[in-house]
N, C-alpha and C. Protein backbone atom coordinates (compact mmCIF):
# COMPACT_ATOMS: atom_id res chain seq x y z
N UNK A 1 46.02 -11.98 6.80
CA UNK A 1 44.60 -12.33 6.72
C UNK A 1 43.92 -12.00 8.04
N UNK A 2 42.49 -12.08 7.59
CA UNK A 2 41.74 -11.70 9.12
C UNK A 2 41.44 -13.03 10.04
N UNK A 3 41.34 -12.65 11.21
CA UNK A 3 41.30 -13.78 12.00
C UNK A 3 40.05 -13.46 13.22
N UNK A 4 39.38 -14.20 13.78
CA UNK A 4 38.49 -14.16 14.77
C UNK A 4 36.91 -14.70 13.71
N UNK A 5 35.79 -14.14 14.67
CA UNK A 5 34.56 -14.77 14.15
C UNK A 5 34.18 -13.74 13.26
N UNK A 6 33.47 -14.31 12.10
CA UNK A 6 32.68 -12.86 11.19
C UNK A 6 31.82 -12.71 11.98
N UNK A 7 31.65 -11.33 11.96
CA UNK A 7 30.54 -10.84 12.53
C UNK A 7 29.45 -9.98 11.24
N UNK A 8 28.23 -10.06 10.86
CA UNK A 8 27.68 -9.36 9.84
C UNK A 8 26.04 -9.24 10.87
N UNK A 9 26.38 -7.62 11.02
CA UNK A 9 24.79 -7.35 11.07
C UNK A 9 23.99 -6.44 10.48
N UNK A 10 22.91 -6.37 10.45
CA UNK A 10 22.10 -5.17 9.19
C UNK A 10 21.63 -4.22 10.24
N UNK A 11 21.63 -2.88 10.25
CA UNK A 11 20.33 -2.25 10.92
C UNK A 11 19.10 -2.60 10.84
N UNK A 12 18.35 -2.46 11.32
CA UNK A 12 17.00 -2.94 11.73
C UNK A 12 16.25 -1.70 11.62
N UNK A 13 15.19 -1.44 10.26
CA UNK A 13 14.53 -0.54 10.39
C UNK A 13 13.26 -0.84 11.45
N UNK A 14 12.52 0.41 11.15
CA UNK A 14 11.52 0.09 11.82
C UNK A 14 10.52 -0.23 10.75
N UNK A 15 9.22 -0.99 11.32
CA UNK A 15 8.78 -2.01 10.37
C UNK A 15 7.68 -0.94 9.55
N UNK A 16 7.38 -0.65 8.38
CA UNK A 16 6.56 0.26 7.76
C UNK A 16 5.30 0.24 8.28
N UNK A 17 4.37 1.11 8.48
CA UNK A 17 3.10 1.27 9.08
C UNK A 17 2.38 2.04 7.77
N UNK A 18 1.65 1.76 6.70
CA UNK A 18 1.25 2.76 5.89
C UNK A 18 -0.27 2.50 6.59
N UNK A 19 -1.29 3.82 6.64
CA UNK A 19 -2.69 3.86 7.22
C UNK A 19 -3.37 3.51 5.98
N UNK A 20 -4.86 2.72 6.78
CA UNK A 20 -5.56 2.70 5.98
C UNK A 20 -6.16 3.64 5.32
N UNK A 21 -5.86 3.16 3.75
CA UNK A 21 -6.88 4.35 2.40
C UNK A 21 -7.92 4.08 2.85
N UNK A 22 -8.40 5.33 2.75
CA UNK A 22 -9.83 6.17 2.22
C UNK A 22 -10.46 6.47 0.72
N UNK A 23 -10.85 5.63 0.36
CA UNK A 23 -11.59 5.96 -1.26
C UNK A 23 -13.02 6.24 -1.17
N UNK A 24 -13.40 7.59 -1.62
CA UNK A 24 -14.46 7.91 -1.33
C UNK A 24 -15.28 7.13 -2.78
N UNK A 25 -16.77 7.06 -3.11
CA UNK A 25 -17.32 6.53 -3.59
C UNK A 25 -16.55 5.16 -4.36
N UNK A 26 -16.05 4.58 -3.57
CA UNK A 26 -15.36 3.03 -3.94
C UNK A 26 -14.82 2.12 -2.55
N UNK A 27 -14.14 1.12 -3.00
CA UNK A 27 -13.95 0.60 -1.74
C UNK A 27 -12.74 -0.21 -1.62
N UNK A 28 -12.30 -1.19 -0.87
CA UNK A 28 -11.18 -2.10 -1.03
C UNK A 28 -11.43 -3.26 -1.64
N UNK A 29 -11.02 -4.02 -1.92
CA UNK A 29 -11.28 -5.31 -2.93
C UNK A 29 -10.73 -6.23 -2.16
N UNK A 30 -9.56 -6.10 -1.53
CA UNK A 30 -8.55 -6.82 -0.71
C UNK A 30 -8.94 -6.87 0.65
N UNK A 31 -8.93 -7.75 1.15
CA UNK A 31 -9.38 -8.09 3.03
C UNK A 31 -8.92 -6.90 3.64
N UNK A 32 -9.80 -6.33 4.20
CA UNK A 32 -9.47 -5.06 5.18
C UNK A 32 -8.62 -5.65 6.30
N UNK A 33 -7.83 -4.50 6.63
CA UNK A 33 -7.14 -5.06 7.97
C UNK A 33 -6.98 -3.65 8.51
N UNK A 34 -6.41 -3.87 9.92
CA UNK A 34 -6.16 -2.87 11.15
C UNK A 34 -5.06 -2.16 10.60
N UNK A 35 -4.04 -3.11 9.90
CA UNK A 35 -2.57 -2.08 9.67
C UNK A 35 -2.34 -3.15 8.50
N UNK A 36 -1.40 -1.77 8.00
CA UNK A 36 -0.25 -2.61 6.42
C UNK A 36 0.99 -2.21 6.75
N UNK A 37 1.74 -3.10 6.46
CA UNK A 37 3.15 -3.48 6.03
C UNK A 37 3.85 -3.45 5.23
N UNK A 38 5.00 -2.82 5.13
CA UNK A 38 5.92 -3.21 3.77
C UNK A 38 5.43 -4.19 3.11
N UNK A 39 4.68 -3.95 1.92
CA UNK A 39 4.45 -4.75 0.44
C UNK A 39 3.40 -5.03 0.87
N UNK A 40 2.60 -5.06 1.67
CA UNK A 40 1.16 -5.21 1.67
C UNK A 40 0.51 -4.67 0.26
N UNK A 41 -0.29 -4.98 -0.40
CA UNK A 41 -0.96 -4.32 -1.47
C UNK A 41 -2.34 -4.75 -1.05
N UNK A 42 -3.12 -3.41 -1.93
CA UNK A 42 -4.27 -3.51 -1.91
C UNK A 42 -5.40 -3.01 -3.18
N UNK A 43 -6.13 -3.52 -3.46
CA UNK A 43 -6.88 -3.41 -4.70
C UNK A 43 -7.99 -2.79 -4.03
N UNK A 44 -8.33 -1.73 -5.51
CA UNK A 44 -9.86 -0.58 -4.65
C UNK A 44 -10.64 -1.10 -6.26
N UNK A 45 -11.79 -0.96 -5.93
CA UNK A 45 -12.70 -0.43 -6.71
C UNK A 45 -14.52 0.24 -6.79
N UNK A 46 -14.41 0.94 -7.56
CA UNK A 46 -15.25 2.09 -8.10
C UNK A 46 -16.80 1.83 -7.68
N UNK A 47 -17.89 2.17 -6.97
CA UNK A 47 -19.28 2.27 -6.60
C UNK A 47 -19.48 2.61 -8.42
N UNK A 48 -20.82 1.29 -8.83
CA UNK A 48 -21.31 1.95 -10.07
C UNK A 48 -21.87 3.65 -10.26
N UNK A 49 -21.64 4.36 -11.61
CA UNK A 49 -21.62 4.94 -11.92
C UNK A 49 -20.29 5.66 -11.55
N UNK A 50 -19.40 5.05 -11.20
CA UNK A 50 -18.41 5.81 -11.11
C UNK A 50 -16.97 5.35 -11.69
N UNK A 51 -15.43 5.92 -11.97
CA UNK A 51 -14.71 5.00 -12.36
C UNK A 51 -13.67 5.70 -12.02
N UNK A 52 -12.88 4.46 -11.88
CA UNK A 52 -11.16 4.44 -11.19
C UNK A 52 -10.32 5.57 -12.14
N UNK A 53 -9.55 6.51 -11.22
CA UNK A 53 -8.54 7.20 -11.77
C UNK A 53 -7.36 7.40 -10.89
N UNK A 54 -6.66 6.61 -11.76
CA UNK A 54 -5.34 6.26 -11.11
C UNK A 54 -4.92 4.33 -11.30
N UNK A 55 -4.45 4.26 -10.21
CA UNK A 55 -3.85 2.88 -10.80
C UNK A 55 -4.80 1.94 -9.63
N UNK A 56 -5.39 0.36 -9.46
CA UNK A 56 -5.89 0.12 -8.93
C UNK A 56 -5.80 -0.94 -8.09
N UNK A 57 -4.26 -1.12 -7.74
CA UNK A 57 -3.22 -1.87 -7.11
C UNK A 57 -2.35 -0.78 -6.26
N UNK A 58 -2.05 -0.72 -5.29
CA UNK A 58 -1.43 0.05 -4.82
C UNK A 58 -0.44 -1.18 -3.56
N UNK A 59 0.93 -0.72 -3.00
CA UNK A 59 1.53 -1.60 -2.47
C UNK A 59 2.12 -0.15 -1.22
N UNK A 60 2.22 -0.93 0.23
CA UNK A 60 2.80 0.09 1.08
C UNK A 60 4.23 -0.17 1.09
N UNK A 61 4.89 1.09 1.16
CA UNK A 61 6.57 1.50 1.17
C UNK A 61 6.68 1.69 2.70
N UNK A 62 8.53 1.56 2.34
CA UNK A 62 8.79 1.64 3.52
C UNK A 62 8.92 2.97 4.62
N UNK A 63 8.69 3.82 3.71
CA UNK A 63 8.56 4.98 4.16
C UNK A 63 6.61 6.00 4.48
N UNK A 64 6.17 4.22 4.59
CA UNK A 64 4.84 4.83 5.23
C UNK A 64 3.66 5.23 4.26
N UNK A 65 4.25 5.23 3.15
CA UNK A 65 3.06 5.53 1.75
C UNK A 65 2.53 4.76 0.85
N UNK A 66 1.82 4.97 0.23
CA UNK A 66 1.40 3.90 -0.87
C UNK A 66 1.74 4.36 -2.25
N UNK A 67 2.32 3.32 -2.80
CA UNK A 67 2.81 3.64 -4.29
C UNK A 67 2.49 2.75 -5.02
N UNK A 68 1.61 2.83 -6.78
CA UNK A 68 1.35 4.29 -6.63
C UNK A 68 0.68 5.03 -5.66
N UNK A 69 0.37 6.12 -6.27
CA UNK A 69 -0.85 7.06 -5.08
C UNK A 69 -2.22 6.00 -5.30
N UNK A 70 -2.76 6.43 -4.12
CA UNK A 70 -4.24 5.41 -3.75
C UNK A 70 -5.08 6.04 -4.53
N UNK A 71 -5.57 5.57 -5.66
CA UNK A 71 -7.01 6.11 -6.83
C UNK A 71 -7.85 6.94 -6.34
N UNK A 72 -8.75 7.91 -7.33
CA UNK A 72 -9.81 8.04 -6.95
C UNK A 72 -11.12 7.56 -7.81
N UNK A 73 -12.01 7.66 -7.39
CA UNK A 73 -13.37 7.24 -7.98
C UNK A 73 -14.06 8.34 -8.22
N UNK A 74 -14.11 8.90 -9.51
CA UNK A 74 -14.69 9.99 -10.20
C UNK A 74 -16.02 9.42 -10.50
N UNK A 75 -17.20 10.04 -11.05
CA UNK A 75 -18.60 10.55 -11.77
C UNK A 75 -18.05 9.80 -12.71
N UNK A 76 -18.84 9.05 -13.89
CA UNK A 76 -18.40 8.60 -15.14
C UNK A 76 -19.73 8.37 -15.90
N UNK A 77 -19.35 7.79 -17.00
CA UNK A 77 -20.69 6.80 -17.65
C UNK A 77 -20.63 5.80 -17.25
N UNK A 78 -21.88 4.93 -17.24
CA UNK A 78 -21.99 3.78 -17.13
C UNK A 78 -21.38 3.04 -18.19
């Protein structure tokens, strides 16, 4: 059997930085901030006359992106 102290450690990434979206004719829904974090999410939506394409929840990864992709706000009907 093994003998001495367990030792268990994890690597330590570095902490995700995704930048703030840009949605042109729309905006954030969710409290703006300086920076996001792993699982930060954020909700956009659409300037009237216009409407969401794409998904309108988005969450930052750890690899710096937002998934899904950050919407856009197309021309529409009212």
């Amino acid at each position: 059997s093994m003998q001495g102290p367990v030792l268990r450690s994890c690597a330590s990434f570095p902490e995700a930085r995704c930048p703030v979206p840009q949605i042109q004719n729309g905006r954030m829904v969710s409290p703006a901030r300086t920076a996001y974090t792993h699982k930060d999410t954020i909700a956009f939506e659409c300037e009237p006359g216009y409407v969401l394409r794409g998904h309108r929840v988005v969450q930052c990864q750890l690899n710096n992106t937002w998934e899904p992709p950050v919407p856009l706000c197309e021309p529409g009907k009212c």
